[in-house]
PDB file of N, CA and C in Angstrom:
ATOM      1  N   UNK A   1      -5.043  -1.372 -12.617  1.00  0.00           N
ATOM      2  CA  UNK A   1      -4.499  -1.488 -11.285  1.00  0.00           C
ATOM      3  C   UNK A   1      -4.011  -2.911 -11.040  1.00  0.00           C
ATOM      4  N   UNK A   2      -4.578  -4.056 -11.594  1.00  0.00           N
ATOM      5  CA  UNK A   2      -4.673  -5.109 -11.559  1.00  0.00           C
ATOM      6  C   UNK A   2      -3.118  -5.617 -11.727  1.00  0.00           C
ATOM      7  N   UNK A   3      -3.138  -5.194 -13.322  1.00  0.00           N
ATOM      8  CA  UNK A   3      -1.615  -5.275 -14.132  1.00  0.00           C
ATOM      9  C   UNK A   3      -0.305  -4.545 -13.351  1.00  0.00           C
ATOM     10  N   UNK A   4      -0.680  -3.492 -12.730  1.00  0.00           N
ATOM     11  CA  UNK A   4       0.933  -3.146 -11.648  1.00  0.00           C
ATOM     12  C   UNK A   4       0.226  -3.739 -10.322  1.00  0.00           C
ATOM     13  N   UNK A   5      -0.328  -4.101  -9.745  1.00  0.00           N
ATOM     14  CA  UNK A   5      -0.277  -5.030  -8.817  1.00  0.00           C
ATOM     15  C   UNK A   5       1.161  -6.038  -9.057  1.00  0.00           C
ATOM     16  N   UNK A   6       0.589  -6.801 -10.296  1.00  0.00           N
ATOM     17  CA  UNK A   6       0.867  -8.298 -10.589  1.00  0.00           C
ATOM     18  C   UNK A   6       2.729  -7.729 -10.896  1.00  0.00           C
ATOM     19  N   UNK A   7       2.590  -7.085 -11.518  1.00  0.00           N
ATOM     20  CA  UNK A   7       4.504  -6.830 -11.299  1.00  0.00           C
ATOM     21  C   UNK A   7       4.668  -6.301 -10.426  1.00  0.00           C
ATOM     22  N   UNK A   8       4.502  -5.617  -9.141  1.00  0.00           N
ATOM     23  CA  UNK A   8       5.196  -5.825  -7.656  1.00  0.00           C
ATOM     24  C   UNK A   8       5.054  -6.994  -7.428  1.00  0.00           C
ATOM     25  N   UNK A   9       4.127  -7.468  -7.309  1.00  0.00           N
ATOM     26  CA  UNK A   9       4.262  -9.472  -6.906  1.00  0.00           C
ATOM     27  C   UNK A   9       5.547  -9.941  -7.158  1.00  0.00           C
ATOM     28  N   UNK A  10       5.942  -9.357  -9.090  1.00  0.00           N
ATOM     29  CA  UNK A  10       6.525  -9.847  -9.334  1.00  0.00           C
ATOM     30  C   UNK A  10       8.166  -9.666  -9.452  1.00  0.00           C
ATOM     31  N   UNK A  11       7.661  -8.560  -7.853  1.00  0.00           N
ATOM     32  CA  UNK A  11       9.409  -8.546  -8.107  1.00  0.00           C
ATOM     33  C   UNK A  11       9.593  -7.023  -8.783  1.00  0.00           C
ATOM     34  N   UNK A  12       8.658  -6.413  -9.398  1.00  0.00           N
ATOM     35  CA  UNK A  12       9.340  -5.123 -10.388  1.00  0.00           C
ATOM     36  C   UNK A  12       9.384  -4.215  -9.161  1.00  0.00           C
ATOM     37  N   UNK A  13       9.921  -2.928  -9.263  1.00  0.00           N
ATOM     38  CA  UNK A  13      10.149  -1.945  -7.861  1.00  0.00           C
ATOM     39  C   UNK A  13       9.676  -0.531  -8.831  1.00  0.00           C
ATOM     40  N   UNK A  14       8.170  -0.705  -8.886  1.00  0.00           N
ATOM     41  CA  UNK A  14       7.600   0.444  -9.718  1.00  0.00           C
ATOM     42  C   UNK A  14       8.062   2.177  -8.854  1.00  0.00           C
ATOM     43  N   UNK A  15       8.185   3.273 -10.010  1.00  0.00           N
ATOM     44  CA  UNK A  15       8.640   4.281  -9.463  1.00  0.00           C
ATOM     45  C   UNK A  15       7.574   5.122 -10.397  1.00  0.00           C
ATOM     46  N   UNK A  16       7.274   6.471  -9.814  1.00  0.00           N
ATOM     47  CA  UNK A  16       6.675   7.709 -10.256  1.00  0.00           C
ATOM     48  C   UNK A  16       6.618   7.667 -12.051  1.00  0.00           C
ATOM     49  N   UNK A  17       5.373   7.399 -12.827  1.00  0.00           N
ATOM     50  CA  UNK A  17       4.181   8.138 -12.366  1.00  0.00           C
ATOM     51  C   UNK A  17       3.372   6.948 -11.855  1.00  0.00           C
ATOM     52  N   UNK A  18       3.380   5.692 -11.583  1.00  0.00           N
ATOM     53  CA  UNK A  18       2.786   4.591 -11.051  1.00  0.00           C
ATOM     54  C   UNK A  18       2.430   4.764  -9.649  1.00  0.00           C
ATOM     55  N   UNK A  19       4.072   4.576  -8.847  1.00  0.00           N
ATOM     56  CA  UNK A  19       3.952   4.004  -7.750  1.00  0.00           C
ATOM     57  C   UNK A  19       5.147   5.415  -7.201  1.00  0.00           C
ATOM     58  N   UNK A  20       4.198   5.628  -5.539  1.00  0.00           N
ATOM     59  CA  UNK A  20       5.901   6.542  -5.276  1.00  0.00           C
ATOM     60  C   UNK A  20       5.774   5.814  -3.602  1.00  0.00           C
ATOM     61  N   UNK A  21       6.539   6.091  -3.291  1.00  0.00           N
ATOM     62  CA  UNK A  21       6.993   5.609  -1.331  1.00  0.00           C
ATOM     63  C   UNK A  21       6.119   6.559  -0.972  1.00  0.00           C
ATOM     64  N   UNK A  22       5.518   6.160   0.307  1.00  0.00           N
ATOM     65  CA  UNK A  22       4.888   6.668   1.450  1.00  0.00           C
ATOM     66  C   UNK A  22       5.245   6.432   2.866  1.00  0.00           C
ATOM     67  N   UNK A  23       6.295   7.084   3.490  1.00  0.00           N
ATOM     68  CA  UNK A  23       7.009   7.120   4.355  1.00  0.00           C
ATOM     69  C   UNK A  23       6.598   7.414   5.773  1.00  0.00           C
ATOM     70  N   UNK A  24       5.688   8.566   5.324  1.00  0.00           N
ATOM     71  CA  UNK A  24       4.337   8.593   6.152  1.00  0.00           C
ATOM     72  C   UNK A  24       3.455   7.515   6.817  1.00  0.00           C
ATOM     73  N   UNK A  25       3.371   6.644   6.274  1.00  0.00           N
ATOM     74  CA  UNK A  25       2.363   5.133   6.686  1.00  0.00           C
ATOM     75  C   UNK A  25       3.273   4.298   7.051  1.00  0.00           C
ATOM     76  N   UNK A  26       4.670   4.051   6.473  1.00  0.00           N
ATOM     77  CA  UNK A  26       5.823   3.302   7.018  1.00  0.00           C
ATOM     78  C   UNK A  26       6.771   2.479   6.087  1.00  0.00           C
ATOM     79  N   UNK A  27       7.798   1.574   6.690  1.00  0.00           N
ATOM     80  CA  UNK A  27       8.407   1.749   5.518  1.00  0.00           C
ATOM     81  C   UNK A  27       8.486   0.730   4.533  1.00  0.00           C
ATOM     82  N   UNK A  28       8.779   0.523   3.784  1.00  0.00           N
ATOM     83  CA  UNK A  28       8.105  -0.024   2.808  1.00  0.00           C
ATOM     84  C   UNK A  28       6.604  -0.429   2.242  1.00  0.00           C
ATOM     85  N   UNK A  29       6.224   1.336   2.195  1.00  0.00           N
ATOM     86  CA  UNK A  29       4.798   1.169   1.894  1.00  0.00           C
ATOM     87  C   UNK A  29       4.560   1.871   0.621  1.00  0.00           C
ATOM     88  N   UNK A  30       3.757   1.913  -0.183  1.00  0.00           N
ATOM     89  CA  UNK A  30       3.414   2.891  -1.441  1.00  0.00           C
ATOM     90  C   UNK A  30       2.250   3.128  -1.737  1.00  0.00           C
ATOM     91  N   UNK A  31       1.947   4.378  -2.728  1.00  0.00           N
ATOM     92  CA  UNK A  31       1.118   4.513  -3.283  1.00  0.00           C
ATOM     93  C   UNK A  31       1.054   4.050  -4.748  1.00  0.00           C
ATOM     94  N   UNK A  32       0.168   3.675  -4.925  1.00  0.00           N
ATOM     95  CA  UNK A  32      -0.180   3.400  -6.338  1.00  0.00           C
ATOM     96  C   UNK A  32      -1.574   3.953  -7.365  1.00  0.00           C
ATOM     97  N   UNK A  33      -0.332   4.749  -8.379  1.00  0.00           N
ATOM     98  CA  UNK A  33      -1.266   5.550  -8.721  1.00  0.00           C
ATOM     99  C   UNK A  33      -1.849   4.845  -9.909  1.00  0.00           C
ATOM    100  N   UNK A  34      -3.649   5.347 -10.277  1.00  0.00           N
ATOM    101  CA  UNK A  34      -3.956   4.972 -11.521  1.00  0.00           C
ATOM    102  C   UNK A  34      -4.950   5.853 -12.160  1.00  0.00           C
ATOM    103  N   UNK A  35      -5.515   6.179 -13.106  1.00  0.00           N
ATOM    104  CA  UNK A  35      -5.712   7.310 -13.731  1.00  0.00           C
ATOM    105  C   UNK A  35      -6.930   6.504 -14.968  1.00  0.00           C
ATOM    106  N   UNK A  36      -8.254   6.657 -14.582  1.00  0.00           N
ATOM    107  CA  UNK A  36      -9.196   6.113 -15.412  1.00  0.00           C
ATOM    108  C   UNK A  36      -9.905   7.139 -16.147  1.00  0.00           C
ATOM    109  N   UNK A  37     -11.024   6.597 -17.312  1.00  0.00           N
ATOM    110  CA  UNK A  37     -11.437   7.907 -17.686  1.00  0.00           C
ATOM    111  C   UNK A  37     -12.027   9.207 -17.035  1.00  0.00           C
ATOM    112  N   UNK A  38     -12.626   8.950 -15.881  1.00  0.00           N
ATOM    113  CA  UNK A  38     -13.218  10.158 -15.654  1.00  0.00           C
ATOM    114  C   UNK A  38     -12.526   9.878 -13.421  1.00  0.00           C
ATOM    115  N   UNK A  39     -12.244   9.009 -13.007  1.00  0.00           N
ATOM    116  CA  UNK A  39     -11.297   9.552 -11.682  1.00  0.00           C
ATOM    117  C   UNK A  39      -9.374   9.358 -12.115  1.00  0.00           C
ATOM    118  N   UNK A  40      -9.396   9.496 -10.674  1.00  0.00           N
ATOM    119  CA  UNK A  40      -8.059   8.887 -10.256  1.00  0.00           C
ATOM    120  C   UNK A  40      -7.952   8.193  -9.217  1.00  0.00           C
ATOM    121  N   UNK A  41      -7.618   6.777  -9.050  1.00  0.00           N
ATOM    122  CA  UNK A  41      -7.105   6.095  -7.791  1.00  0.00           C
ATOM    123  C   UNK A  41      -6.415   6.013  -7.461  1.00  0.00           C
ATOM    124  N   UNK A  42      -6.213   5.697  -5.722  1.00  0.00           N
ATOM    125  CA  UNK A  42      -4.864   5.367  -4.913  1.00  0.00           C
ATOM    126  C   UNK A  42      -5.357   4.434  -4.437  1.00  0.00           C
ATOM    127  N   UNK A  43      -4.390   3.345  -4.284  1.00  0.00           N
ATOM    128  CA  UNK A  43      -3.972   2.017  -3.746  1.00  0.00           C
ATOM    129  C   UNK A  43      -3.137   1.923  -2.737  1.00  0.00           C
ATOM    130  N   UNK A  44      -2.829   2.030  -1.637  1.00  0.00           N
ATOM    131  CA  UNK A  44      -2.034   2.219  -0.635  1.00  0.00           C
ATOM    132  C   UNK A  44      -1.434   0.664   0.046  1.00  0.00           C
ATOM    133  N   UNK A  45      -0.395   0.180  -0.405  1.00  0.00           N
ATOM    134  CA  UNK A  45      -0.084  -1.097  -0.143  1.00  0.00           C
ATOM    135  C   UNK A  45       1.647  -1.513   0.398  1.00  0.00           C
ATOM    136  N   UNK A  46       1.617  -2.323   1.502  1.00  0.00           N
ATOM    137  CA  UNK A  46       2.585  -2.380   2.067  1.00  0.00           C
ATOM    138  C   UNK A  46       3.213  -3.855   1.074  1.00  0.00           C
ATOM    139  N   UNK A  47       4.784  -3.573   1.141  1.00  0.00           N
ATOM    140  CA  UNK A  47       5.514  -4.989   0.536  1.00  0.00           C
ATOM    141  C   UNK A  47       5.979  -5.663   1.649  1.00  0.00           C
ATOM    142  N   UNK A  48       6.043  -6.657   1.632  1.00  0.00           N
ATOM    143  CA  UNK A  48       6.662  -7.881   2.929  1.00  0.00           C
ATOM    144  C   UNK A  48       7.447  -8.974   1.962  1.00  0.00           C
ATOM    145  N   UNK A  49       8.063  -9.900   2.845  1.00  0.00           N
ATOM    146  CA  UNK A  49       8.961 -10.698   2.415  1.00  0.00           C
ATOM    147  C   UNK A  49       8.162 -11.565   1.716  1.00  0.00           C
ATOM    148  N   UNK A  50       7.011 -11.625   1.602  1.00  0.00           N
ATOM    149  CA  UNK A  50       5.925 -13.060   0.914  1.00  0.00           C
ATOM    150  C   UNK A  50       4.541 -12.247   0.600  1.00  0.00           C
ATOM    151  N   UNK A  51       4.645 -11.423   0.886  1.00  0.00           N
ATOM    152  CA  UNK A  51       2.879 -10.626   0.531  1.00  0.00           C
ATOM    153  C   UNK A  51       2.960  -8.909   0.067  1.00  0.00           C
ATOM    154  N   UNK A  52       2.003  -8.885  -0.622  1.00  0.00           N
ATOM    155  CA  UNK A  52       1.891  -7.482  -0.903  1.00  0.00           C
ATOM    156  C   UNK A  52       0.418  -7.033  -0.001  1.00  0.00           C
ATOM    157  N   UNK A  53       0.090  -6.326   0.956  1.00  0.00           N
ATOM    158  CA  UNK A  53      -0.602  -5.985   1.401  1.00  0.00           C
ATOM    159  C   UNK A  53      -1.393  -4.404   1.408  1.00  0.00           C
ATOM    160  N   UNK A  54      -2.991  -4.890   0.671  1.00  0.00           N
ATOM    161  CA  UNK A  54      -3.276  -3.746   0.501  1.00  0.00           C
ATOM    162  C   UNK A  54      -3.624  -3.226   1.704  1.00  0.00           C
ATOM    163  N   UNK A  55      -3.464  -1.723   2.293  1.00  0.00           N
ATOM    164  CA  UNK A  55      -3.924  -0.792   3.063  1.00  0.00           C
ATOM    165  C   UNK A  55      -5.583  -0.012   2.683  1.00  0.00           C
ATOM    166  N   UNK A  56      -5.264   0.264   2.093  1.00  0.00           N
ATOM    167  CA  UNK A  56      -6.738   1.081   1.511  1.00  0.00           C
ATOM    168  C   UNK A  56      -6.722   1.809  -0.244  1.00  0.00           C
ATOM    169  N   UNK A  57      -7.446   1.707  -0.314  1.00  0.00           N
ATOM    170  CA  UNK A  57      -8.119   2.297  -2.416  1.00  0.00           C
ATOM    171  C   UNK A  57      -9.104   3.359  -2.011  1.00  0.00           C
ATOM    172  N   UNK A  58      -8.444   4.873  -2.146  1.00  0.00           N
ATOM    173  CA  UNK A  58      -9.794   5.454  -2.650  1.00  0.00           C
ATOM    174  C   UNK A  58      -9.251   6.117  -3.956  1.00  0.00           C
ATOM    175  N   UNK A  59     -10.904   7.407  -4.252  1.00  0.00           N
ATOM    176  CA  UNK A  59     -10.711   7.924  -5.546  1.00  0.00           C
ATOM    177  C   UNK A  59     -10.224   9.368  -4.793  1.00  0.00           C
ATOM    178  N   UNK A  60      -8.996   9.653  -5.671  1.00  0.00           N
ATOM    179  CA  UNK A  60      -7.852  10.525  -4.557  1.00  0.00           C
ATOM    180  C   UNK A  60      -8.656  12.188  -5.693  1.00  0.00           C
ATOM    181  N   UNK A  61      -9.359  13.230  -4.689  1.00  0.00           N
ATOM    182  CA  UNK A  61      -9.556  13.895  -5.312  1.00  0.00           C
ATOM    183  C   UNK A  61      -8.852  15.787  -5.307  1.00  0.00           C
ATOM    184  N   UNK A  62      -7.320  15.340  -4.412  1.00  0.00           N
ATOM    185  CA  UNK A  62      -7.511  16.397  -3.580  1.00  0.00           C
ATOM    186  C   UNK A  62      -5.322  15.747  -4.503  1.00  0.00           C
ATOM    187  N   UNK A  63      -4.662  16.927  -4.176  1.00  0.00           N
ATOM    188  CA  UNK A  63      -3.006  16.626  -4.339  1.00  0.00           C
ATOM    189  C   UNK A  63      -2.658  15.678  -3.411  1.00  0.00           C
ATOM    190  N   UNK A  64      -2.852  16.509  -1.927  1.00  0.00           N
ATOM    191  CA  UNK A  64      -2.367  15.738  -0.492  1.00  0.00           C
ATOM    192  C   UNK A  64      -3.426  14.565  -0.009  1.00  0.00           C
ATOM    193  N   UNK A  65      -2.769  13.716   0.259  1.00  0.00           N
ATOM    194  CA  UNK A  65      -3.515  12.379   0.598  1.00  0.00           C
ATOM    195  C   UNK A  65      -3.714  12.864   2.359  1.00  0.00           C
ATOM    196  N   UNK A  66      -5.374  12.839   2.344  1.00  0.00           N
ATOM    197  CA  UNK A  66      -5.959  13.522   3.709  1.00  0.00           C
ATOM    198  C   UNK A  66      -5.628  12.658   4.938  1.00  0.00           C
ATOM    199  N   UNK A  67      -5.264  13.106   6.045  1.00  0.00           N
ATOM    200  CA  UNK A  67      -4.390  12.742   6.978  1.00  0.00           C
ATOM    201  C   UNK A  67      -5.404  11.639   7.506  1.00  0.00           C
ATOM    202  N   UNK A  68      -6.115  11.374   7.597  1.00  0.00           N
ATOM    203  CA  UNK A  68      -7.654  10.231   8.113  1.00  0.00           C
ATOM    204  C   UNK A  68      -7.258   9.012   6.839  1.00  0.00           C
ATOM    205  N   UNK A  69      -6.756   9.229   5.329  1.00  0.00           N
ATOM    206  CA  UNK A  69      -6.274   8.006   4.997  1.00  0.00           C
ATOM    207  C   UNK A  69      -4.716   7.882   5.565  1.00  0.00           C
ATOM    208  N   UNK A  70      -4.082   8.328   5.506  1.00  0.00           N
ATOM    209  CA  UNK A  70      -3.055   7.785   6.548  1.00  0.00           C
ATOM    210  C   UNK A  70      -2.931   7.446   7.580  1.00  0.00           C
ATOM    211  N   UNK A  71      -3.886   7.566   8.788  1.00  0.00           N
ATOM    212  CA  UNK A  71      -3.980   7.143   9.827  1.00  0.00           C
ATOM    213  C   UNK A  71      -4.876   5.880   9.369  1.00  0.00           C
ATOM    214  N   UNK A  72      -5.443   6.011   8.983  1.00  0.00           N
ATOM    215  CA  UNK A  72      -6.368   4.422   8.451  1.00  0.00           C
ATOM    216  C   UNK A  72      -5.196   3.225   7.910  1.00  0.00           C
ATOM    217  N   UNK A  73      -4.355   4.243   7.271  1.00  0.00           N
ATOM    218  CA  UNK A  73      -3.815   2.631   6.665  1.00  0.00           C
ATOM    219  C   UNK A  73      -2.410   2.392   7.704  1.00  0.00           C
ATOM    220  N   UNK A  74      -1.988   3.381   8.861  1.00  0.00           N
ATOM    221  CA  UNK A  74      -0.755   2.965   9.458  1.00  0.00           C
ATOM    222  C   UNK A  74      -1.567   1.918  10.422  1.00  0.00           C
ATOM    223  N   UNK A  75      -2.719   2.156  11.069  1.00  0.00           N
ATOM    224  CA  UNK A  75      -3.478   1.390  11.392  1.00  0.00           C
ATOM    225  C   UNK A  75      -3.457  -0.174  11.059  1.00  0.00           C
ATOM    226  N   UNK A  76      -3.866  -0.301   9.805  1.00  0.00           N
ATOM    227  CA  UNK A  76      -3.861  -1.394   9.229  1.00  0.00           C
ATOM    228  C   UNK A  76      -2.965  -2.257   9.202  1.00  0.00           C
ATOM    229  N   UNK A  77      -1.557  -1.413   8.809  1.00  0.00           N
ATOM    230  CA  UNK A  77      -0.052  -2.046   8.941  1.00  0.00           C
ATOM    231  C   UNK A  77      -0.077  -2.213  10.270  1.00  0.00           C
ATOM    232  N   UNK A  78      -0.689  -1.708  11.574  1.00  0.00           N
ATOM    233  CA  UNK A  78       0.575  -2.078  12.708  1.00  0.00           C
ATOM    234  C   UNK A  78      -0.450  -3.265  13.118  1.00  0.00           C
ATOM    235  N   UNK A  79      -1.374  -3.406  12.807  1.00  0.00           N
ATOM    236  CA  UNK A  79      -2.676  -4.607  12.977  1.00  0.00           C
ATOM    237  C   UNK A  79      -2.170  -6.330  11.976  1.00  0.00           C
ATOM    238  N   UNK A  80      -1.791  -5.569  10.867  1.00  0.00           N
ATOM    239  CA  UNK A  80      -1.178  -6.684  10.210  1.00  0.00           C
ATOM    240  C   UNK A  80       0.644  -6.894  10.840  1.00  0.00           C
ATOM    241  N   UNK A  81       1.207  -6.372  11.139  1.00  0.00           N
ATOM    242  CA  UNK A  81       2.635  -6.231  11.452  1.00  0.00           C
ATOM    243  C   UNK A  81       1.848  -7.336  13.179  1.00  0.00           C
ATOM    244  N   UNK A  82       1.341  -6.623  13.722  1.00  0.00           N
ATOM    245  CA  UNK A  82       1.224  -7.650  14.942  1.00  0.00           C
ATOM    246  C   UNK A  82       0.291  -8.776  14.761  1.00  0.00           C
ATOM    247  N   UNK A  83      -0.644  -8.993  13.685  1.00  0.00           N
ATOM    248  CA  UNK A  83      -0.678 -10.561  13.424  1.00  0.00           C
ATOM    249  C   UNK A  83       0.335 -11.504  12.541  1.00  0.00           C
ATOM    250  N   UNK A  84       0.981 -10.931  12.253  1.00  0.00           N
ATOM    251  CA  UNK A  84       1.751 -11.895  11.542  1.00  0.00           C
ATOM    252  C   UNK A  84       3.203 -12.393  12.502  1.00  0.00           C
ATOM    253  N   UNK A  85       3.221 -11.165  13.305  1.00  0.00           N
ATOM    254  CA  UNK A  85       4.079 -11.526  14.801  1.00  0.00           C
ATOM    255  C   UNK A  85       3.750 -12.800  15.657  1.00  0.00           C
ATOM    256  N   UNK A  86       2.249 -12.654  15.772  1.00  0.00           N
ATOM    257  CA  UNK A  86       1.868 -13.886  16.486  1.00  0.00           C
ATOM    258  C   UNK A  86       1.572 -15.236  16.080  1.00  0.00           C
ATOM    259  N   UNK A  87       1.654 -15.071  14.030  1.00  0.00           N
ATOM    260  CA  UNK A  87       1.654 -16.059  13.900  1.00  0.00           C
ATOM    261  C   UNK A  87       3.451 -16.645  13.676  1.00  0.00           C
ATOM    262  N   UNK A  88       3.957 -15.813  13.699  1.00  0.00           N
ATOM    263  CA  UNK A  88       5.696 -16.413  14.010  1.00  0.00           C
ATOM    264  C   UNK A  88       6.322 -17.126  15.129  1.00  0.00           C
ATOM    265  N   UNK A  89       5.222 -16.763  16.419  1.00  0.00           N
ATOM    266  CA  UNK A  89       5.749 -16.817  17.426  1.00  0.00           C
ATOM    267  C   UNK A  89       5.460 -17.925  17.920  1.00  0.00           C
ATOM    268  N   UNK A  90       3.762 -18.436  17.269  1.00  0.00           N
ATOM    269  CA  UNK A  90       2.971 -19.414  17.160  1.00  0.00           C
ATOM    270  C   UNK A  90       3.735 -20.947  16.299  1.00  0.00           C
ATOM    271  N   UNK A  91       4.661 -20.532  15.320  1.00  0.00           N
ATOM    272  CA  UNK A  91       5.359 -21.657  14.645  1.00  0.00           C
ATOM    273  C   UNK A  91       6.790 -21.926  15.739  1.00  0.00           C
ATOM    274  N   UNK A  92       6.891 -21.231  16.367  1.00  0.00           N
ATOM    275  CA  UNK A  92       8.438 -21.543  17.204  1.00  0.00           C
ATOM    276  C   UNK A  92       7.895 -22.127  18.319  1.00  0.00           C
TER     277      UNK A  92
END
């Protein structure tokens, strides 16, 4: 998980079977998939102009990602989307 982290950082624009859009949580957000010996994880992380921000990691055991992690992580985004507002508003 570590290793496709570090290439979105770096700029790569990972696509299916890794990473797919989640449009649902907002936009420019994704899932990131990873596949260990015995689960599977999701990484749910928003991209910004300077940060990659994780939303939430669980062990995804079901196809559909259960509507309680999506409300958890749009959550998260509109919590981070309005602190980083105030710290913009705070430099002007």
């Amino acid at each position: 998980m570590g290793f496709l982290l570090r290439r979105v950082q770096e700029g790569d624009c990972l696509s299916l079977p890794h990473s797919r859009p989640m449009p649902s949580i907002g936009k420019a957000c994704h899932e990131l998939r990873v596949n260990d010996k015995t689960k599977t994880w999701r990484l749910f992380y928003f991209v910004d102009s300077d940060a990659i921000v994780i939303l939430e990691i669980i062990e995804k055991k079901t196809q559909k990602t259960a509507k309680p992690t999506i409300n958890l992580c749009h959550k998260r985004l509109k919590h981070y989307e309005k602190s980083t507002r105030h710290q913009e508003q705070d430099e002007h």
